[in-house]
Protein backbone atom coordinates (compact mmCIF):
# COMPACT_ATOMS: atom_id res chain seq x y z
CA UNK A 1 19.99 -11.47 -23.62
CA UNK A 2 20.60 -9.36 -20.23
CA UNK A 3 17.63 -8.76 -18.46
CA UNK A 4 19.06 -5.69 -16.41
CA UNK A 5 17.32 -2.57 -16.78
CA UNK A 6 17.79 1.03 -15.44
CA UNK A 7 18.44 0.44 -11.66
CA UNK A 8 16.68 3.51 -11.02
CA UNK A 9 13.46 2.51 -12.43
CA UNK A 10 12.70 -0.49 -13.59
CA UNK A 11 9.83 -2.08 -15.92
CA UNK A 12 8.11 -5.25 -16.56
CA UNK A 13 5.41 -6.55 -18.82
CA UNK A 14 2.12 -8.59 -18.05
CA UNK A 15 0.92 -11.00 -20.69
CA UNK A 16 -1.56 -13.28 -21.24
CA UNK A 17 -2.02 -16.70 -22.42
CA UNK A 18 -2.81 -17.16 -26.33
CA UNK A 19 -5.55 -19.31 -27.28
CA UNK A 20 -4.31 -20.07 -30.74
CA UNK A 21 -1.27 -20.64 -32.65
CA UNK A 22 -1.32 -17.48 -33.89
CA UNK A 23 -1.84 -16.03 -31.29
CA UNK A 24 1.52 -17.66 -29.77
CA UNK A 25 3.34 -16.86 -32.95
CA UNK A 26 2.43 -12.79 -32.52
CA UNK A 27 2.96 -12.85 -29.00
CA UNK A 28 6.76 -14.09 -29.72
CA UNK A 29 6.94 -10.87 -32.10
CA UNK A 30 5.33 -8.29 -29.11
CA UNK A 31 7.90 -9.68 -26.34
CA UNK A 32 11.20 -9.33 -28.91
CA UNK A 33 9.87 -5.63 -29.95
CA UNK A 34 9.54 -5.37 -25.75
CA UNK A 35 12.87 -6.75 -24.81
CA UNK A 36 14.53 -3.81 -26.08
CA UNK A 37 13.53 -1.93 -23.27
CA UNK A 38 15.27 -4.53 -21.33
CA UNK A 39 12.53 -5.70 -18.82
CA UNK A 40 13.26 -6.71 -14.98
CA UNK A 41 10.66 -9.74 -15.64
CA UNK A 42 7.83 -10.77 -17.58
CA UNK A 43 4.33 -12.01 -16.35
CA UNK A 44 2.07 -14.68 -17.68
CA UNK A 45 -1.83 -14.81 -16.57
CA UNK A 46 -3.53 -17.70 -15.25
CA UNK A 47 -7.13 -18.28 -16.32
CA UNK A 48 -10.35 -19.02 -13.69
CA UNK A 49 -9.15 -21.85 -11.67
CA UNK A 50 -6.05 -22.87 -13.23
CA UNK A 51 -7.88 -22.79 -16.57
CA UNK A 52 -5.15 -21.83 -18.90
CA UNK A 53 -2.21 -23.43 -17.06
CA UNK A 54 -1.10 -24.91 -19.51
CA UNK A 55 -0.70 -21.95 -21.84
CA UNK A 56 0.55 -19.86 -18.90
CA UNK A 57 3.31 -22.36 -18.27
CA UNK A 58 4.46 -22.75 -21.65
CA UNK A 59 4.13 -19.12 -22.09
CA UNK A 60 6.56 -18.76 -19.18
CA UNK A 61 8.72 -21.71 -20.09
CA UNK A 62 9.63 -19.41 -23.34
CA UNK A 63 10.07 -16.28 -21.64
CA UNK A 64 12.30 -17.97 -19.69
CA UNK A 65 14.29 -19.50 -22.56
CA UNK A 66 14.38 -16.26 -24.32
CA UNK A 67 17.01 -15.13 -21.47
CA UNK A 68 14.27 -12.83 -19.18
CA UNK A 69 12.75 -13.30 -15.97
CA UNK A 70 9.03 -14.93 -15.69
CA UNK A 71 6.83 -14.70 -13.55
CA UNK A 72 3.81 -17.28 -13.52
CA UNK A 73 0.71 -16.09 -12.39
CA UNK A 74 -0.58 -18.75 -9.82
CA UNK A 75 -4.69 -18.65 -8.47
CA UNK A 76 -5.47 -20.77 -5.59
CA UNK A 77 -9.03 -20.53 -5.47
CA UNK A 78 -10.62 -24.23 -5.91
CA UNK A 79 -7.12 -25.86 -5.59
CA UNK A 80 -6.02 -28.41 -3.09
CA UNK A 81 -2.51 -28.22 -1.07
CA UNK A 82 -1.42 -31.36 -3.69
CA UNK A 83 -2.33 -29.71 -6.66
CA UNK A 84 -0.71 -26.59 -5.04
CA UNK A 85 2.66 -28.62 -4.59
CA UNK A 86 2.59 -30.41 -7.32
CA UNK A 87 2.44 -27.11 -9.64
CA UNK A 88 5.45 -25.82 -7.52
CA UNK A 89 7.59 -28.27 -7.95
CA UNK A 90 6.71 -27.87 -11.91
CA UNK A 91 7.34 -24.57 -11.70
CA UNK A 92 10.78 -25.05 -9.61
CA UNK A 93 11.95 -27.89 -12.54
CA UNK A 94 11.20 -25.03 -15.23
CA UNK A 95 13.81 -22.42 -13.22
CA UNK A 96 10.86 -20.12 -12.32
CA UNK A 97 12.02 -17.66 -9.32
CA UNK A 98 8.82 -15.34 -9.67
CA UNK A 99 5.13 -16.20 -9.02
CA UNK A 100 2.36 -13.80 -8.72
CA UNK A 101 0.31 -15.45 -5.96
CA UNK A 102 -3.31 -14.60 -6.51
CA UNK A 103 -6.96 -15.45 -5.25
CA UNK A 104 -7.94 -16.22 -8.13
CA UNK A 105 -11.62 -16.57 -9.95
CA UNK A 106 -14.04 -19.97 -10.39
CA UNK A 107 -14.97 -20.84 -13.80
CA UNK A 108 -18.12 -20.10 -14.31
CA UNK A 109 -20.78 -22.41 -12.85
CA UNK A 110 -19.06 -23.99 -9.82
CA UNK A 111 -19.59 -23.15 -6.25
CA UNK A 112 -16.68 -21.84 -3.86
CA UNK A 113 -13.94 -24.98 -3.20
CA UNK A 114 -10.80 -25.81 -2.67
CA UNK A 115 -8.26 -25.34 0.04
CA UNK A 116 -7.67 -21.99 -0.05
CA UNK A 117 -9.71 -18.62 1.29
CA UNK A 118 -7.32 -15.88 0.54
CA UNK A 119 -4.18 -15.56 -1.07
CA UNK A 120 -2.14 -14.56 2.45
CA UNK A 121 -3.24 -18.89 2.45
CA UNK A 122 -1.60 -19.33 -0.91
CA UNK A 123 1.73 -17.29 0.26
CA UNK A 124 2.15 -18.46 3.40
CA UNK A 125 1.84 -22.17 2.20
CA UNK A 126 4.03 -21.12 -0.54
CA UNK A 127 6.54 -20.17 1.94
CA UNK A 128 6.27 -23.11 4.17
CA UNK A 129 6.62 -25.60 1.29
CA UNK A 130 9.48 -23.56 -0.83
CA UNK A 131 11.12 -21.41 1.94
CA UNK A 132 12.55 -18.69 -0.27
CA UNK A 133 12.77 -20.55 -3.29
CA UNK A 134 10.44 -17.52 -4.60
CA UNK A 135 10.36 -14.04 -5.33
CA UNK A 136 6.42 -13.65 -4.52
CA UNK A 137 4.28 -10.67 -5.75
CA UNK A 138 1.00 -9.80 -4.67
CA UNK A 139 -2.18 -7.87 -5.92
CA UNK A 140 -2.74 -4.25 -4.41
CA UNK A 141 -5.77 -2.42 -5.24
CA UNK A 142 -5.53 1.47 -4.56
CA UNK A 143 -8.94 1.90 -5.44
CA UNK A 144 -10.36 -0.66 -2.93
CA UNK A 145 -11.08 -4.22 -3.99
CA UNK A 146 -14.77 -4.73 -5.58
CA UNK A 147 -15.87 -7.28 -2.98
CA UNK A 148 -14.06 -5.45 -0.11
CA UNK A 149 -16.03 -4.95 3.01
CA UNK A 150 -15.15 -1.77 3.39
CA UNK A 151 -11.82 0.49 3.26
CA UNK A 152 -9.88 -1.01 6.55
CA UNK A 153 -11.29 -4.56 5.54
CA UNK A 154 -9.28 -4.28 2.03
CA UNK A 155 -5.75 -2.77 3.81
CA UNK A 156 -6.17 -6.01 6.01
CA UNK A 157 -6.29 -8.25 3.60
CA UNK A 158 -3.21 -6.58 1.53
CA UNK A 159 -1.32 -6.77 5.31
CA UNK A 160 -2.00 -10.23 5.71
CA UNK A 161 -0.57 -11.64 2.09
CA UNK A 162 2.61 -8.83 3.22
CA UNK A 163 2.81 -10.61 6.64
CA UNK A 164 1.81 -14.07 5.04
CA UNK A 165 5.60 -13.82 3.23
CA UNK A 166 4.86 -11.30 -0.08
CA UNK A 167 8.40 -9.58 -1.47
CA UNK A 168 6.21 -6.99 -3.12
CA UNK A 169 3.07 -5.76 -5.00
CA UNK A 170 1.60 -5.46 -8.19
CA UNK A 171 -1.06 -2.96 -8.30
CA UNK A 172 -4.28 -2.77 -10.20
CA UNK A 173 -4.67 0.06 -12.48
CA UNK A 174 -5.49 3.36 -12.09
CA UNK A 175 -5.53 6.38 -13.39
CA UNK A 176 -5.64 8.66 -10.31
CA UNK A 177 -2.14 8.67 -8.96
CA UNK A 178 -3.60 10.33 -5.69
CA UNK A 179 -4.86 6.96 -4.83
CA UNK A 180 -1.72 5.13 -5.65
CA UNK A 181 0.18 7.31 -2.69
CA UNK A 182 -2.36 7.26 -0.18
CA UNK A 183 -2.42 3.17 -0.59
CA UNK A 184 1.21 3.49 -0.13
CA UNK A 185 1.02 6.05 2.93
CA UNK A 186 -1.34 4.17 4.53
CA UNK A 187 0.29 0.66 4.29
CA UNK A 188 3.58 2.20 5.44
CA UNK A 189 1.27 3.21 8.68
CA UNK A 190 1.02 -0.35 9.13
CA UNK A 191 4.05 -0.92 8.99
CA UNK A 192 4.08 -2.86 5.29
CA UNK A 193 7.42 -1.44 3.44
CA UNK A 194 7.33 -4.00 0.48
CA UNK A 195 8.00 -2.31 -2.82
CA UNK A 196 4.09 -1.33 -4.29
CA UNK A 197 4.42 -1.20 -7.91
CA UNK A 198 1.97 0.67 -9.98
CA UNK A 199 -0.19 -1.41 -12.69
CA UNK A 200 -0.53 0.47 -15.92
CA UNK A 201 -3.14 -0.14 -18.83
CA UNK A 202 -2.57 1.62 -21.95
CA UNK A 203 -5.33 3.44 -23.03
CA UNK A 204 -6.28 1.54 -26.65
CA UNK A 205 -9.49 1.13 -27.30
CA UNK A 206 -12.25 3.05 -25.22
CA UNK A 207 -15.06 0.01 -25.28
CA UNK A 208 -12.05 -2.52 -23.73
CA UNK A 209 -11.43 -0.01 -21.29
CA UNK A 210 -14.64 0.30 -20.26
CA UNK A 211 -15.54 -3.26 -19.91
CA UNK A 212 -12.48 -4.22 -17.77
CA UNK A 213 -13.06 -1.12 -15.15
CA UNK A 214 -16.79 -2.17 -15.36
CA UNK A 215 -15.16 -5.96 -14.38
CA UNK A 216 -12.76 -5.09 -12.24
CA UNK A 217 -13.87 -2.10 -9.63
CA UNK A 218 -10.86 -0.04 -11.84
CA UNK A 219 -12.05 3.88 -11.51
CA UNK A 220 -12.06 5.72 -14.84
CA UNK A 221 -12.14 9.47 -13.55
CA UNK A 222 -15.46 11.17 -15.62
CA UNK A 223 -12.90 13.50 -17.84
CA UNK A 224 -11.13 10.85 -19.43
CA UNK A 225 -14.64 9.14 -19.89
CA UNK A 226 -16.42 11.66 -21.63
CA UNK A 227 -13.54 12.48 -23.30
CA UNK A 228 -13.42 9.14 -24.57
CA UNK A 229 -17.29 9.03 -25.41
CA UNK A 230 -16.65 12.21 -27.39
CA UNK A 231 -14.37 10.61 -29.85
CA UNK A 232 -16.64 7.79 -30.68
CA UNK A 233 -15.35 5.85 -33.37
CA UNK A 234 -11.73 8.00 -34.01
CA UNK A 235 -9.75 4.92 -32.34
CA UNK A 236 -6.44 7.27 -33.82
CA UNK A 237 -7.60 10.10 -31.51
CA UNK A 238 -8.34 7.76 -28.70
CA UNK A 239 -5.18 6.11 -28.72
CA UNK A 240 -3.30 9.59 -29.10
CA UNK A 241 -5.32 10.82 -26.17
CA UNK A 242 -4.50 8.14 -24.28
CA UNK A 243 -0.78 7.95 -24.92
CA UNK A 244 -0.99 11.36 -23.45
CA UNK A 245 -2.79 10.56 -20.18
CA UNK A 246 -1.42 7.50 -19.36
CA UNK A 247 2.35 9.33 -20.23
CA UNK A 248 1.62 12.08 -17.82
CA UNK A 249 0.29 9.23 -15.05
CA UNK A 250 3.47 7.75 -15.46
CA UNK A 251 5.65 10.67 -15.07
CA UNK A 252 3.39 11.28 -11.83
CA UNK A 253 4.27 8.29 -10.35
CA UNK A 254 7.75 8.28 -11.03
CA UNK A 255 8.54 11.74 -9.31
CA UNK A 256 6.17 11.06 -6.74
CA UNK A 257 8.72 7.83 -5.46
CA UNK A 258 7.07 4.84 -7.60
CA UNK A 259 9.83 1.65 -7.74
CA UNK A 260 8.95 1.32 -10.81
CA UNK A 261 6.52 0.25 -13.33
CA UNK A 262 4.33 -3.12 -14.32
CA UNK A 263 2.60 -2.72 -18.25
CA UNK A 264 -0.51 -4.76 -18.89
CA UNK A 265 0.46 -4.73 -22.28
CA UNK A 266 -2.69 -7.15 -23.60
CA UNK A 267 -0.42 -8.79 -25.76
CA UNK A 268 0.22 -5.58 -27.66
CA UNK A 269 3.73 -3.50 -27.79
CA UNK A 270 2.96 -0.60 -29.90
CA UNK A 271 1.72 1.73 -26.93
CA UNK A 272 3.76 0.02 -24.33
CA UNK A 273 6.65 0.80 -26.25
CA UNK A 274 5.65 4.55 -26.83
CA UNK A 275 5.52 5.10 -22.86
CA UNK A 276 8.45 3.78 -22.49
CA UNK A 277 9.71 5.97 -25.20
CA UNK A 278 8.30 9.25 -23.93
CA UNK A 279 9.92 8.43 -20.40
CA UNK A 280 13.02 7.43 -21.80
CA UNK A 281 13.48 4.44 -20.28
């Protein structure tokens, strides 16, 4: 199938790994209900530490032989340059043209290792081993990375994976769009003109949502939280509510100069598929 899109704004989908068959066998289902909004690429995960390369690969592999664009995920933290090269050149047999270049997490239980500091190490030895064999995306975190020293500390970092050899960005979500254009004002300050393309998490079920933002450093402005709280158990007024905020988000970003649009879809389509629907896309 074509994998063009509307050139004036385009979407892609993040997914992650399944664990079981099942799991594999729905996830087929959720990308062929997605296609139809005729994604620039899809993304695959990668666990703590390459823990789920194999499932991200073969993930990938079938994206790829379903007739869209893949991008693989691809953490550095704990890897060597071998392993590094090694999971290139797999990567370059399969006809992957995307990676996600990533930090990346431990496993649980092991110290700090590998090769690797920071993913501007990951690009720029991407780039030295592959040349421009890949389109490489990078994480961007409007709200200020978790373990960031401090404001200027976290723009650095996002500078040096630009300046390391990054094509663009993938942003973590948000649901302040304020903070989405001053990240972009300020990196254009520094002279970083990559594409920055907003994250978005569909708002599905309240307790998820809480535990990733908890995880990740995500900001969950207090309206939409006690608005959440309020509705307890009503997961159809939850999801309704959330269609509505995350829809008017979207909209936001769009007029306000977005490129476009990156759905962490967790392996689901139904409210992925609604945005889409309510910006017409």
């Amino acid at each position: 199938m074509s994998t063009s899109t509307r050139a004036d704004f385009p979407v892609s989908y993040e997914f992650f790994p399944p664990k079981t068959p099942e799991g594999v066998a729905k996830l087929r289902g959720v990308r062929q209900a997605l296609y139809a909004r005729q994604p620039l690429f899809c993304s695959v995960t990668y666990g703590a530490g390459g823990s789920t390369q194999q499932g991200t690969f073969g993930a990938v592999a079938e994206i790829l032989a379903e007739g869209v664009d893949a991008a693989s995920h691809f953490s550095c933290i704990g890897a060597t340059r071998e392993t590094v090269r090694t999971q290139l050149a797999e990567l370059r047999a399969m006809g992957v043209k995307r990676l996600v270049a990533l930090r990346g997490d431990l496993p649980s239980g092991y110290g700090a290792g590998g090769e690797f500091h920071y993913a501007s190490d990951l690009v720029a030895f991407i780039r030295a081993e592959t040349g421009d064999a890949f389109h490489i995306e990078v994480a961007a975190y409007p709200e200020i990375h978790p373990q960031a020293r401090s404001p200027e500390a976290d723009l650095q970092a996002y500078a040096a994976k630009v300046r390391a050899g990054a094509n663009a960005a993938i942003t973590q979500y948000f649901y302040n769009a304020d903070a989405y254009f001053r990240f972009c004002d300020d990196t254009r300050r520094m002279g970083l003109d990559v594409p920055v393309v907003p994250g978005v998490m569909p708002i599905i079920s309240s307790t998820q949502l809480m535990r990733f933002s908890d995880a990740s450093g995500a900001e969950i402005p207090r309206w939409i939280r006690l608005r959440l709280q309020a509705f307890g158990d009503d997961t159809a007024s939850i999801k309704a509510f959330g269609l509505d905020v995350v829809a008017t988000l979207c909209e936001q970003l769009r007029a306000g100069g977005a490129p476009g649009l990156h759905f962490y879809t967790m392996n689901q389509s139904v409210a992925t598929l609604e945005l889409c629907r309510r910006l017409a896309l």
